[in-house]
Protein backbone atom coordinates (compact mmCIF):
# COMPACT_ATOMS: atom_id res chain seq x y z
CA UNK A 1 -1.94 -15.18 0.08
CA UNK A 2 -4.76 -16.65 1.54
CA UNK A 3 -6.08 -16.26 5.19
CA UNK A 4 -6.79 -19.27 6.54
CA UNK A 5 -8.93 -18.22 8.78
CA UNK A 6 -11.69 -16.65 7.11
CA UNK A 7 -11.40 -18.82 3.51
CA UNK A 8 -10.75 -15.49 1.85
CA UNK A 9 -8.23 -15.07 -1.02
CA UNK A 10 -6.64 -11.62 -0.65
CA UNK A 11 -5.93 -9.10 -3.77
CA UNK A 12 -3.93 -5.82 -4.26
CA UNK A 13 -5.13 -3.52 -6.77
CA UNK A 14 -3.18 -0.68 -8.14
CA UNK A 15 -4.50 2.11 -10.20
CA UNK A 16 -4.32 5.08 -12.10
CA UNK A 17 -6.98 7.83 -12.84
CA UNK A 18 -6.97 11.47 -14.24
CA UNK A 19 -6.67 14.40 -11.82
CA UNK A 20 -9.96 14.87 -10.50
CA UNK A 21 -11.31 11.81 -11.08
CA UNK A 22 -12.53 9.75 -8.23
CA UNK A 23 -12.41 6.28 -7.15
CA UNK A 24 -15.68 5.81 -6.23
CA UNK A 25 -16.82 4.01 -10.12
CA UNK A 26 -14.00 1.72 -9.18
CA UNK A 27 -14.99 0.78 -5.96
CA UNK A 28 -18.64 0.37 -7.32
CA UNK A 29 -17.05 -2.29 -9.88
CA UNK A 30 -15.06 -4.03 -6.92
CA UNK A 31 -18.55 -4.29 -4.61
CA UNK A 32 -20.20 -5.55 -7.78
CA UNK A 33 -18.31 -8.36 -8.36
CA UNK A 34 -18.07 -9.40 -4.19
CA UNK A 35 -14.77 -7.51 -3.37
CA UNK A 36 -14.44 -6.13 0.12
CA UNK A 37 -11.58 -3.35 0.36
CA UNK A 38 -9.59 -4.79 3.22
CA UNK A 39 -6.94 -1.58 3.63
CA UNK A 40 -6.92 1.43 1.30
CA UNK A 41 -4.19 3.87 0.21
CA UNK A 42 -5.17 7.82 -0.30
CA UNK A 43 -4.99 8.42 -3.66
CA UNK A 44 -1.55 10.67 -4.27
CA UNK A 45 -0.40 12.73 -7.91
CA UNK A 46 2.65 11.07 -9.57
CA UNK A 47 4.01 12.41 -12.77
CA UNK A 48 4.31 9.92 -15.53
CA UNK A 49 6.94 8.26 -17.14
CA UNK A 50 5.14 8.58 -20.95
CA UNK A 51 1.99 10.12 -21.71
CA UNK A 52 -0.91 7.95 -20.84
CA UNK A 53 -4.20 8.83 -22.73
CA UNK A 54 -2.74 12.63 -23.12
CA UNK A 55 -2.61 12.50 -19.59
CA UNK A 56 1.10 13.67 -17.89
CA UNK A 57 0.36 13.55 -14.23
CA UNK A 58 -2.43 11.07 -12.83
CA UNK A 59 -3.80 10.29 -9.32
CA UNK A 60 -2.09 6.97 -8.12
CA UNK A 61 -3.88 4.64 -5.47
CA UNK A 62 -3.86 0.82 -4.37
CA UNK A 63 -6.18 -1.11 -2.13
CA UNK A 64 -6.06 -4.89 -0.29
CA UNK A 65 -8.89 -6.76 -1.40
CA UNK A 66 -10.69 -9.64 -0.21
CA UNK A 67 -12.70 -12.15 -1.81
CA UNK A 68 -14.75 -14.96 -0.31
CA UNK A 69 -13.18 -18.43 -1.39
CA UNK A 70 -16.35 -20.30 -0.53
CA UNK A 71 -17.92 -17.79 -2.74
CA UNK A 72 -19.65 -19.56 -6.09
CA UNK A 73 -17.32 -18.81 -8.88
CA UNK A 74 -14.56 -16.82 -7.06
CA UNK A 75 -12.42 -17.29 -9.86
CA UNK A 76 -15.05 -16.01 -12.29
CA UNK A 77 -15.25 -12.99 -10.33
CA UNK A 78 -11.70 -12.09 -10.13
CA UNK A 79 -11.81 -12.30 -14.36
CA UNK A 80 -15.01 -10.70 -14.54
CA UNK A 81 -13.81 -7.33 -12.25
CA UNK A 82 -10.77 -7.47 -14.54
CA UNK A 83 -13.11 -7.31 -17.77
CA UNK A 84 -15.06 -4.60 -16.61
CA UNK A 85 -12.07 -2.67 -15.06
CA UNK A 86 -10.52 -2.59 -18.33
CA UNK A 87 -13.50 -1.06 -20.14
CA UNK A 88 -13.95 1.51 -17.51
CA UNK A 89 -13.03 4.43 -19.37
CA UNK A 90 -11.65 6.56 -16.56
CA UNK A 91 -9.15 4.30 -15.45
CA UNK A 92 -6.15 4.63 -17.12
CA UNK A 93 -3.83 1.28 -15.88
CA UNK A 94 -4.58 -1.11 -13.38
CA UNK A 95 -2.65 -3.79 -11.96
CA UNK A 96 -4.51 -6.72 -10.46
CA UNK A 97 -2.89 -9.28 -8.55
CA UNK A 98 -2.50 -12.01 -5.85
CA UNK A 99 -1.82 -10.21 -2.31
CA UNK A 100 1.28 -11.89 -0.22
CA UNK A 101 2.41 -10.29 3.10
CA UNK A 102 5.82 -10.20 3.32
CA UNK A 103 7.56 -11.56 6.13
CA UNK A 104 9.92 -9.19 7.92
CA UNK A 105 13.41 -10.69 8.60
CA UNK A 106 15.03 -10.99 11.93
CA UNK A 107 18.19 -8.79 12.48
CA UNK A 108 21.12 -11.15 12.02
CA UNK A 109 23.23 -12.53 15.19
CA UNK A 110 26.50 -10.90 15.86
CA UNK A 111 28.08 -14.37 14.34
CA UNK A 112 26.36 -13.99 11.41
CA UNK A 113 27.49 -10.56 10.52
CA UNK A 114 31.30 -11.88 11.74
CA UNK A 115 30.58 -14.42 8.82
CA UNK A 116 29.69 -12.04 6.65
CA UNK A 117 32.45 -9.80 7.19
CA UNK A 118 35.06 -11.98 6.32
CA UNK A 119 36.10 -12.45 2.77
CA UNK A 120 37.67 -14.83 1.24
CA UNK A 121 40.67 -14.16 -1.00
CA UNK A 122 39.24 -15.30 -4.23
CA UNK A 123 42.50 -15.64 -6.43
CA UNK A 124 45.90 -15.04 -4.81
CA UNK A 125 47.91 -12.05 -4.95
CA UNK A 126 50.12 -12.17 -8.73
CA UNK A 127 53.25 -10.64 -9.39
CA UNK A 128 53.22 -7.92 -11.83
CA UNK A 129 54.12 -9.08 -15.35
CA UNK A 130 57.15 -6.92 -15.95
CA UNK A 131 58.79 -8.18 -12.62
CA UNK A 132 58.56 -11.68 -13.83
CA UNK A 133 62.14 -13.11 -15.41
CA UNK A 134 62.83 -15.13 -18.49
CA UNK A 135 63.74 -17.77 -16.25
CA UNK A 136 60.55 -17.54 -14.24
CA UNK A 137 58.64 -17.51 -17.34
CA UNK A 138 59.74 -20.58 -18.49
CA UNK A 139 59.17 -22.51 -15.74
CA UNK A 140 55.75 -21.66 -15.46
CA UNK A 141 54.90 -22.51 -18.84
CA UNK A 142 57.15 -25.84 -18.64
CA UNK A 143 54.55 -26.80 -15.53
CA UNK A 144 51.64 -25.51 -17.60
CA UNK A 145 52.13 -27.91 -20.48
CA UNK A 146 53.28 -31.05 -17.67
């Protein structure tokens, strides 16, 4: 998302180090490249999924990020950070994307949820099989194959 009014293109940044590490090479890289960290997240321990690196537990953080549009080469910069962000060695995974707020939805109306409550019988109610006659029988399939 961008925000309109300060030309800035906004980025979320999600990342992974080894216990102990600190973030502090990777916000180095960010300032480099003419990132300002909007909003960040402490950095927290998750245990892995699989084995990253021999590593089974890592420190898990995420930042906003904002980047000047008017900047020269904006784009440039956003591929660049990327580049150098992979070869940093103590990051383990990094996920580097466009930032959109999400809008938060208003509760629904009381005649919306009376909507919603209602079902509609999809197919109507059959009679069992083995209450169905010979008779019966035959006349259905007599209409099926009108």
């Amino acid at each position: 998302m961008e925000n309109q009014e300060n030309n800035k293109a906004l980025y979320e940044l999600a990342y992974l180090l080894p216990i102990g590490k600190d973030d502090a090479e990777l916000k180095a890289i960010l300032e480099k490249y003419g990132f300002k960290i909007v909003r960040a997240v402490a950095s927290k321990e998750i245990k892995l999924a699989y084995t990253i690196e021999k590593q089974d537990v890592a420190s898990f953080g995420y930042c906003i990020l904002e980047l000047a549009k008017d900047m020269e080469g904006y784009a440039e910069a956003v591929d660049k950070t990327t580049q150098a962000l992979n070869l940093e060695k103590d990051i383990l995974r990094f996920l580097f994307m466009k930032y959109e707020e999400v809008k938060k939805r208003e509760p629904m109306s009381d005649a919306d949820k009376a909507k919603r409550g209602k079902k509609e019988e999809i197919m109507p109610e059959v009679d069992r099989m083995d209450s169905i006659s010979n008779e019966k029988l035959e006349e259905t399939l007599e209409e099926i194959l009108r």
